[in-house]
Protein backbone atom coordinates (compact mmCIF):
# COMPACT_ATOMS: atom_id res chain seq x y z
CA UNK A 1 -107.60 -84.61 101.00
CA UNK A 2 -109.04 -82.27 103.75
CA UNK A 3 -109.93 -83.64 106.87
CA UNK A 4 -113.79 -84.11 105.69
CA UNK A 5 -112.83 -86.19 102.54
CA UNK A 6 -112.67 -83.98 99.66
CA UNK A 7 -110.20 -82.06 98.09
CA UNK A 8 -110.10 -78.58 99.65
CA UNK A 9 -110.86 -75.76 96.80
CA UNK A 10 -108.58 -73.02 98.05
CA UNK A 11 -108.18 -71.62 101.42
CA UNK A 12 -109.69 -68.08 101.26
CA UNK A 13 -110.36 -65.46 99.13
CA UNK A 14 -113.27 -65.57 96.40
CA UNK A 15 -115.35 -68.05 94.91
CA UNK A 16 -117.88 -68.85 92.15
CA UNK A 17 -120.30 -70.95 93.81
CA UNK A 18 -122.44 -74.02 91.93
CA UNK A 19 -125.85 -72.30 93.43
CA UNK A 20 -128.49 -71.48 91.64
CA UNK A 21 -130.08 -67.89 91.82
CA UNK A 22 -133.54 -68.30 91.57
CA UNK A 23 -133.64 -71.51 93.14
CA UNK A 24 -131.84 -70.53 96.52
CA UNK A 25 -134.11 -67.57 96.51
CA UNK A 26 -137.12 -69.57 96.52
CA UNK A 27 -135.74 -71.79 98.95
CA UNK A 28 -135.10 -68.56 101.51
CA UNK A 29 -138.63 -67.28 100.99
CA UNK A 30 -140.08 -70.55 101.67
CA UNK A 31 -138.20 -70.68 104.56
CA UNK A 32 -139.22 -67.51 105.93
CA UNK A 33 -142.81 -68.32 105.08
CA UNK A 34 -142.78 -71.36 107.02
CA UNK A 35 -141.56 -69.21 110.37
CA UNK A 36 -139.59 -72.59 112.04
CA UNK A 37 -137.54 -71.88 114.84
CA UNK A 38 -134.89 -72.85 112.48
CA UNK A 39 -134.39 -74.46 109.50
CA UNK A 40 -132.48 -75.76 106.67
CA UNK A 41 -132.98 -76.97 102.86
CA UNK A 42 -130.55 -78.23 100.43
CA UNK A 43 -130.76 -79.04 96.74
CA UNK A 44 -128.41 -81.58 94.98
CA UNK A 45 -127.93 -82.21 91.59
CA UNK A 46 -126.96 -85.80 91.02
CA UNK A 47 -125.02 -86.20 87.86
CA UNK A 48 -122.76 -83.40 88.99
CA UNK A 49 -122.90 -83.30 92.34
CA UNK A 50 -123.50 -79.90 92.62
CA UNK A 51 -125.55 -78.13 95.23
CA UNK A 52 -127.77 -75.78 94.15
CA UNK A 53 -129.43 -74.76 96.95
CA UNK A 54 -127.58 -74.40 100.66
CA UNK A 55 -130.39 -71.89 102.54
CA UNK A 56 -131.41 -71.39 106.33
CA UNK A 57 -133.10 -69.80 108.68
CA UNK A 58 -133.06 -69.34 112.60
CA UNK A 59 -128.97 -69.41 112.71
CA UNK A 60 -128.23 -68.44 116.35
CA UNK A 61 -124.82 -67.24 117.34
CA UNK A 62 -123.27 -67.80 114.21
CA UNK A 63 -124.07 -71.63 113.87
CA UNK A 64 -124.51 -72.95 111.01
CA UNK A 65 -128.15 -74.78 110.79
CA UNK A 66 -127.65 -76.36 107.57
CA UNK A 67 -124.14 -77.92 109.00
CA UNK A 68 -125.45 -78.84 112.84
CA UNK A 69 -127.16 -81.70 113.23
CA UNK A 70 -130.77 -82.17 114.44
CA UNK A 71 -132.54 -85.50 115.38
CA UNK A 72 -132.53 -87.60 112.66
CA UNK A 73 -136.39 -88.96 113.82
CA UNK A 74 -137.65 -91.87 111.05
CA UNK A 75 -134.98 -90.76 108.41
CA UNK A 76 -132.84 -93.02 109.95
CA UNK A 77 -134.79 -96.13 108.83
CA UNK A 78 -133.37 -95.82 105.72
CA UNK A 79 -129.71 -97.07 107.11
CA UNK A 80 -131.78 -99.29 108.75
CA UNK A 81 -133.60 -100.90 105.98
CA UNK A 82 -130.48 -100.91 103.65
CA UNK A 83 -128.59 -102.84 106.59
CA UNK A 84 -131.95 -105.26 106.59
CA UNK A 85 -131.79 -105.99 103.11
CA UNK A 86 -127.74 -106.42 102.77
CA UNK A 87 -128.61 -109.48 105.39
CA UNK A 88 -130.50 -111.46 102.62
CA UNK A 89 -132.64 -112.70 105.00
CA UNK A 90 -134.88 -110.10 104.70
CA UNK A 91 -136.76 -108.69 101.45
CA UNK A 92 -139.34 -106.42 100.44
CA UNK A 93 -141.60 -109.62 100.30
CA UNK A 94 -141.21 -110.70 103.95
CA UNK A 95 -144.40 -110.77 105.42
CA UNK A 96 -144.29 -109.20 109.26
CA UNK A 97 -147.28 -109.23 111.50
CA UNK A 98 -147.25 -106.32 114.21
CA UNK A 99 -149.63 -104.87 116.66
CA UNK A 100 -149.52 -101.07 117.49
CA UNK A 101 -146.15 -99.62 118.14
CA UNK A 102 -147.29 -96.72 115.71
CA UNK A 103 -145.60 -93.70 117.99
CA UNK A 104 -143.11 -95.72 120.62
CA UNK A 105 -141.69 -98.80 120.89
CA UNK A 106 -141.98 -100.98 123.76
CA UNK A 107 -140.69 -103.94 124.55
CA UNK A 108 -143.81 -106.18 123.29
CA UNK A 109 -142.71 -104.96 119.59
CA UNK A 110 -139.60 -107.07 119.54
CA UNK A 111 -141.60 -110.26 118.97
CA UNK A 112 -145.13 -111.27 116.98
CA UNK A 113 -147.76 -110.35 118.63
CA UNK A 114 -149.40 -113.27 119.73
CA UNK A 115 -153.04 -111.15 120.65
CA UNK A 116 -154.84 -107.23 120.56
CA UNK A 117 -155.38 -105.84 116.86
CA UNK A 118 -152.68 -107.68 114.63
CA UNK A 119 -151.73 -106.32 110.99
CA UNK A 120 -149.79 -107.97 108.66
CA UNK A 121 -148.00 -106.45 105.42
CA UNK A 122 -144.79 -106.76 103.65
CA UNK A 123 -141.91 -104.99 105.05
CA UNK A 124 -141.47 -102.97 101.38
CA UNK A 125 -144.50 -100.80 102.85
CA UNK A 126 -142.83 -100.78 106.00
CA UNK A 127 -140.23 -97.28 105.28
CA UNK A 128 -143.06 -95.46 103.17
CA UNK A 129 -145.42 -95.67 105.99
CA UNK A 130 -143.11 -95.57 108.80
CA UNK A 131 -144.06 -98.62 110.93
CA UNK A 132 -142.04 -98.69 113.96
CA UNK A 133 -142.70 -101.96 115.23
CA UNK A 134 -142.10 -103.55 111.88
CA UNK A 135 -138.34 -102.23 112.48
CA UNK A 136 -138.37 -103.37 115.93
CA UNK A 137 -139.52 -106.90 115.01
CA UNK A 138 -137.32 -107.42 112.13
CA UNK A 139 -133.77 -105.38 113.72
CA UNK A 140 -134.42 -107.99 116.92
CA UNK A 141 -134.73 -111.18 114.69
CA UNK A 142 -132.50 -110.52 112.03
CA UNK A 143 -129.67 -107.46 112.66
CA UNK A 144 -126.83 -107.51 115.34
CA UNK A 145 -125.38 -104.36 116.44
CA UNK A 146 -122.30 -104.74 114.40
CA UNK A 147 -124.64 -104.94 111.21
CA UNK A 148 -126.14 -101.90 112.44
CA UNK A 149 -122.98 -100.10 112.89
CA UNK A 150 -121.38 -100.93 109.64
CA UNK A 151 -123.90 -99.60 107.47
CA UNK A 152 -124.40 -96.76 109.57
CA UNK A 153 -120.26 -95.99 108.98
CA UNK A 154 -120.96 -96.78 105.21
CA UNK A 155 -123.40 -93.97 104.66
CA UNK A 156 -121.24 -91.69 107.10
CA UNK A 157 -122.13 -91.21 110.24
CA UNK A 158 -119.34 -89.97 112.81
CA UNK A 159 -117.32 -88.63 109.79
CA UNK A 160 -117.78 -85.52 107.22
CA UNK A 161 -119.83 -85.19 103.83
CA UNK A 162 -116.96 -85.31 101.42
CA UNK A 163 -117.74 -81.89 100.57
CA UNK A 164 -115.71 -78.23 99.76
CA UNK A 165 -116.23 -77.79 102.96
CA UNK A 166 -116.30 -79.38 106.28
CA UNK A 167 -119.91 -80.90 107.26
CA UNK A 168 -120.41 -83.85 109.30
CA UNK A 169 -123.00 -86.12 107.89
CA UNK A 170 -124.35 -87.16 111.41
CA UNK A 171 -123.85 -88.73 114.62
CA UNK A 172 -124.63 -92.14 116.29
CA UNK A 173 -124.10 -93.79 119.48
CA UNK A 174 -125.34 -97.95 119.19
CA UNK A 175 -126.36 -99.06 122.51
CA UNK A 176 -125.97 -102.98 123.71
CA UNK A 177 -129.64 -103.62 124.81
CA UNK A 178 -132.08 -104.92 122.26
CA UNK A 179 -135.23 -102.60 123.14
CA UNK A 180 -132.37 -99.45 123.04
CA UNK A 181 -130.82 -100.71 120.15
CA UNK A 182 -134.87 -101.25 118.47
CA UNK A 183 -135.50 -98.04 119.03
CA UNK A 184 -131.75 -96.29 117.92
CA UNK A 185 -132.36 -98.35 114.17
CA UNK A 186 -136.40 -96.86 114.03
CA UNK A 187 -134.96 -93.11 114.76
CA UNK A 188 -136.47 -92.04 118.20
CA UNK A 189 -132.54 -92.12 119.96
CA UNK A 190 -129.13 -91.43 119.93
CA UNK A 191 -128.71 -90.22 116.19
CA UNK A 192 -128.57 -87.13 114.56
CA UNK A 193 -128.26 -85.83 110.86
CA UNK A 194 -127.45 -82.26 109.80
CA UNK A 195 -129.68 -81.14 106.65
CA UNK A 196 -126.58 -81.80 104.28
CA UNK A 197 -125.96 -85.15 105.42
CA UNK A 198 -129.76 -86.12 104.99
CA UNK A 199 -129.27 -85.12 101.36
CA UNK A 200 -125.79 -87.04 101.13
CA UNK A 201 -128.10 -90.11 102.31
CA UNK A 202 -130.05 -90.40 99.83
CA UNK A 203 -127.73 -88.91 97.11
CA UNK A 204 -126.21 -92.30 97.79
CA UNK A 205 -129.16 -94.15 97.12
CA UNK A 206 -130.33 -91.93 94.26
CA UNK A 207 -126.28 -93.28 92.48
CA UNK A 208 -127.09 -96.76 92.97
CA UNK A 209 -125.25 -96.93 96.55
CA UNK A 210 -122.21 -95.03 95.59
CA UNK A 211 -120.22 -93.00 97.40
CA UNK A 212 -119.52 -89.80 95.50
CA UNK A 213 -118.24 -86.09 96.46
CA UNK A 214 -120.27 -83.18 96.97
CA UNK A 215 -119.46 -79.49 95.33
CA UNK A 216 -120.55 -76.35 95.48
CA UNK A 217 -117.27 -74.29 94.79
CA UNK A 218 -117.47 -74.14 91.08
CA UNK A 219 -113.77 -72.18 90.83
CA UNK A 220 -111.93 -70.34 92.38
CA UNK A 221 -108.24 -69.43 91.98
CA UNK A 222 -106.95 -72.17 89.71
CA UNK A 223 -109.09 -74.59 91.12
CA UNK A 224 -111.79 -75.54 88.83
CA UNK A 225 -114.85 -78.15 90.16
CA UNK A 226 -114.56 -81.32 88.41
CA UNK A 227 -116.93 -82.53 85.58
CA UNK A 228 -118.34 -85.50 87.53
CA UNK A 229 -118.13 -86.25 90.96
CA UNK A 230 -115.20 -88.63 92.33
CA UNK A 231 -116.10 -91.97 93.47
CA UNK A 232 -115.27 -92.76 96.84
CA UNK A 233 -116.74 -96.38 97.37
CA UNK A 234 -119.47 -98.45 97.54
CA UNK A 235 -121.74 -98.09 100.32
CA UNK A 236 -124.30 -101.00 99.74
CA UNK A 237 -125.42 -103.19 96.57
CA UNK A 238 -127.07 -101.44 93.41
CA UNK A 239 -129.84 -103.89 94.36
CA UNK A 240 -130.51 -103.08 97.50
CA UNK A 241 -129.86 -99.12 96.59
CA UNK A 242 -132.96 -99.95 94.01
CA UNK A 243 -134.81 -102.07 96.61
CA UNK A 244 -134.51 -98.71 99.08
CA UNK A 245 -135.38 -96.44 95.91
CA UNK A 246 -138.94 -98.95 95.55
CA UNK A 247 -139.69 -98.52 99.05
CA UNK A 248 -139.08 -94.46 99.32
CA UNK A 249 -141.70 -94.23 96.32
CA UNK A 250 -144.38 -95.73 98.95
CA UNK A 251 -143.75 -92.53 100.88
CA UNK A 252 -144.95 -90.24 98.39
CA UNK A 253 -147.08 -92.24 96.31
CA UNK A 254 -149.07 -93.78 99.08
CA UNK A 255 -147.11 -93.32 102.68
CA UNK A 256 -146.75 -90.46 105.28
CA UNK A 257 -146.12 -88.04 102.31
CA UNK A 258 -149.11 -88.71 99.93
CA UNK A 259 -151.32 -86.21 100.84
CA UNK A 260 -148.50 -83.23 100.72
CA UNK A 261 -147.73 -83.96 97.24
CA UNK A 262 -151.32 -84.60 95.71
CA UNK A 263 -153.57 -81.79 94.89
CA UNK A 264 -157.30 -81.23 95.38
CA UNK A 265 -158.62 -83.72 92.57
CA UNK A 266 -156.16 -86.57 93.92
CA UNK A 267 -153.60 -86.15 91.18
CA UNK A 268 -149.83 -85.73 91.89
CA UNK A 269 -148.77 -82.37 92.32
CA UNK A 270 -145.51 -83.15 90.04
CA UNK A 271 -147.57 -85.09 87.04
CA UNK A 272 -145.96 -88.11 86.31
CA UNK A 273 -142.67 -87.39 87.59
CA UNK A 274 -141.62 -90.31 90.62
CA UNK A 275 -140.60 -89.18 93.71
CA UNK A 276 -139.06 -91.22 95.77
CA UNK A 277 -138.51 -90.11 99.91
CA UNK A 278 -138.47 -90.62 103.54
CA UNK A 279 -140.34 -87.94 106.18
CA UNK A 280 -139.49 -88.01 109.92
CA UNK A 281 -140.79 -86.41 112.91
CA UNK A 282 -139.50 -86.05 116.42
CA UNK A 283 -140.26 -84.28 119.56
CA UNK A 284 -137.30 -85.37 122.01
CA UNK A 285 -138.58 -84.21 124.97
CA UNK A 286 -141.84 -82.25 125.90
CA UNK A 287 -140.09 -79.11 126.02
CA UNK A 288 -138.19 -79.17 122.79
CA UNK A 289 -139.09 -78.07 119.57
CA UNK A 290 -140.55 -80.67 116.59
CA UNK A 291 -137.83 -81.78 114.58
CA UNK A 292 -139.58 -82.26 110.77
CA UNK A 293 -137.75 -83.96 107.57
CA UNK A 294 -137.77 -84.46 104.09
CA UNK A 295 -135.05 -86.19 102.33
CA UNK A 296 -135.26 -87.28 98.76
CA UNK A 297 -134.82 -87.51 95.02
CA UNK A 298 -136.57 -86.94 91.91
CA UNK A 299 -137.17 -88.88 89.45
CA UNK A 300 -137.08 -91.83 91.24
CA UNK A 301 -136.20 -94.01 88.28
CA UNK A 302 -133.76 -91.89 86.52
CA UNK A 303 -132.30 -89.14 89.98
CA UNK A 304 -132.03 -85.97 88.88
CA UNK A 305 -131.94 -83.97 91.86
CA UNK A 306 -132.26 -84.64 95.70
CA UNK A 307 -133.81 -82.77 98.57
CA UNK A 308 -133.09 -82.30 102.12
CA UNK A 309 -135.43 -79.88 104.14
CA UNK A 310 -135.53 -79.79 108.00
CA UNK A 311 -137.33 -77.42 110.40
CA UNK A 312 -137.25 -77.20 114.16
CA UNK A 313 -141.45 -76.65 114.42
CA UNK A 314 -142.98 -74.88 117.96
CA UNK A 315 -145.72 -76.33 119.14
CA UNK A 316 -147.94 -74.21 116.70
CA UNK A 317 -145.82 -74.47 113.53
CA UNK A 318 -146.79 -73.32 109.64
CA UNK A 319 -145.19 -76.25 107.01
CA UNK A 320 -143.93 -79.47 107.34
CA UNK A 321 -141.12 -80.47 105.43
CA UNK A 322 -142.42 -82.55 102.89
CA UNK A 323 -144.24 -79.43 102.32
CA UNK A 324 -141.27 -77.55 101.45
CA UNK A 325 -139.53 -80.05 100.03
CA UNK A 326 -142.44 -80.57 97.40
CA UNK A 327 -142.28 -76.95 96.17
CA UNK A 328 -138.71 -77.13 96.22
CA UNK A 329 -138.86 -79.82 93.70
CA UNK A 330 -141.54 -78.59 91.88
CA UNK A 331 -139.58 -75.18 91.57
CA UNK A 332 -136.77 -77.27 89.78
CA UNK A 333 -139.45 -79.16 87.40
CA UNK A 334 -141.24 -76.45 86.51
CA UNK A 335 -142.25 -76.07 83.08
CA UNK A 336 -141.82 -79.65 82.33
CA UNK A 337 -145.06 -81.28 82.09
CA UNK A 338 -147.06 -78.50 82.40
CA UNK A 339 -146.00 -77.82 86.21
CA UNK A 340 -145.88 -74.81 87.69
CA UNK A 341 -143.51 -72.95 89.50
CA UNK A 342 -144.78 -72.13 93.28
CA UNK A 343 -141.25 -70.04 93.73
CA UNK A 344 -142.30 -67.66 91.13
CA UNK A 345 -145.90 -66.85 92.89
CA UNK A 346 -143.93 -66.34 96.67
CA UNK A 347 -141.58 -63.90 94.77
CA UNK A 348 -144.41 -61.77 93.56
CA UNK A 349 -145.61 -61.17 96.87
């Protein structure tokens, strides 16, 4: 075993690679069209484990976008929500009442609100529609740090992908107060998530909360990729991996990401195909760059492939990432259904 969990392929030389042409194509132009700062996008095919698309843009002295980690903004709420559920005290069901807390957190969102414009929902809307103060009711009620932290080391962070090559999934640094550690489990603080560790995230929930390996060195030398990918462990229940799964639906299907993936006449973009996924958006400071994400998988019910897309927006930016991430997925699906293929239309141009 290499030092980032998976067995290394060979140690120079050449290699047959699992990518695929026209998709990794697509994903450069889109890229390109979308004129980030920088940016990443990776495509995983879950009963293999193969990746299929590994493109960026924006590298800067010879690092690696797709490998460094960025801000991992409101994608972190799924670690979050899969260490709430694993508690059994909380469930898709639980009713929490909050009052603003949309864009911060403050300390007045660790508690009820008691007065000023009070909404109450059930927390299985909560991750679709990214609901900070939901989080920072429910992680200062129900989660101690050590929850926090072991779920967080389940999924990976502060250790490697177990990929061909050496990625780290993300990092994370748990602070000791309960308004820092509120705001650490909705995102805004001390965790990041490279682009391939967003799409090992919720590769893991897409296999039922397995741990499983990651290829995309298909042969070279005598080594040969195996059929399926090895199972490393479990990372949280199937139930709560389908629980998570329910909620990232709300995202597309009637969350922060609804309106990227329906067309003109209201209808989803991808017909009846079930996407299930979890946006996040950061600005860390007033002079850094937007940090925008996609991660996700497709069809929700039955994962076929998973998406990761991340760009590092200026103030004026193009795309989102959902954005990308939609065409992405609807570059893989095309022809199915009657869908058609966006990647073929930015190649003719």
């Amino acid at each position: 075993m290499g030092p980032h969990g998976a067995d290394a392929p060979f140690d120079g030389g050449l290699a047959r690679l699992t990518l695929d042409g026209r998709l990794q194509r697509g994903a450069e132009r889109l890229l390109d069209h979308a004129r980030p700062l920088s940016g990443a996008a990776a495509l995983l095919h879950v009963p293999s484990g193969r990746l299929l698309v590994w493109a960026e843009v924006g590298a800067d002295g010879g690092h690696s976008v797709i490998t460094r980690p960025a801000p991992s903004a409101s994608v972190f709420k799924i670690v979050t929500s899969a260490a709430l559920l694993e508690t059994g005290r909380v469930t898709p069901q639980s009713e929490v009442c909050v009052a603003g807390g949309m864009r911060q957190i403050e300390r007045r969102h660790l508690e009820a609100p008691r007065s000023g414009k009070i909404a109450c929902g059930p927390f299985g809307l909560a991750l679709g529609h990214s609901r900070n103060a939901v989080y920072a009711q429910l992680v200062t009620r129900h989660l101690l740090r050590d929850d926090l932290a072991r779920m967080a080391q389940n999924f990976g962070f502060n250790d490697y992908v177990p990929f061909d090559v050496p990625v780290r999934v993300g990092t994370l640094e748990l602070p000791y107060g309960d308004l820092e550690l509120a705001r650490t489990a909705a995102g805004f603080e001390n965790v990041s998530l490279s682009p391939l560790g967003g799409a090992y995230l919720a590769y893991q929930v897409a296999s039922a909360g397995q741990r499983r390996s990651l290829h995309i060195v298909e042969q070279a030398g005598e080594y040969q990729r195996p059929a399926h990918p090895r199972r490393l462990g479990q990372t949280m229940r199937p139930f709560t991996a389908y629980q998570l799964m329910r909620m990232m639906e709300v995202t597309v299907h009637g969350g922060t990401s609804m309106e990227a993936f329906t067309d003109e006449h209201g209808m989803s973009v991808l017909k009846d195909i079930r996407v299930a996924g979890k946006t996040g958006t950061l600005k860390p400071s007033p002079s850094a760059p937007t940090t925008s994400w996609f991660v996700g998988f497709a069809p929700s019910r039955r994962p076929e492939v998973v998406v990761s897309v991340v760009l590092n927006n200026r103030s004026v930016w193009r795309s989102k990432a959902n954005e990308l991430a939609r065409d992405l997925l609807l570059g893989y699906f095309a022809g199915r259904r009657g869908i058609e293929d966006p990647l073929a239309l930015l190649a003719a141009r």
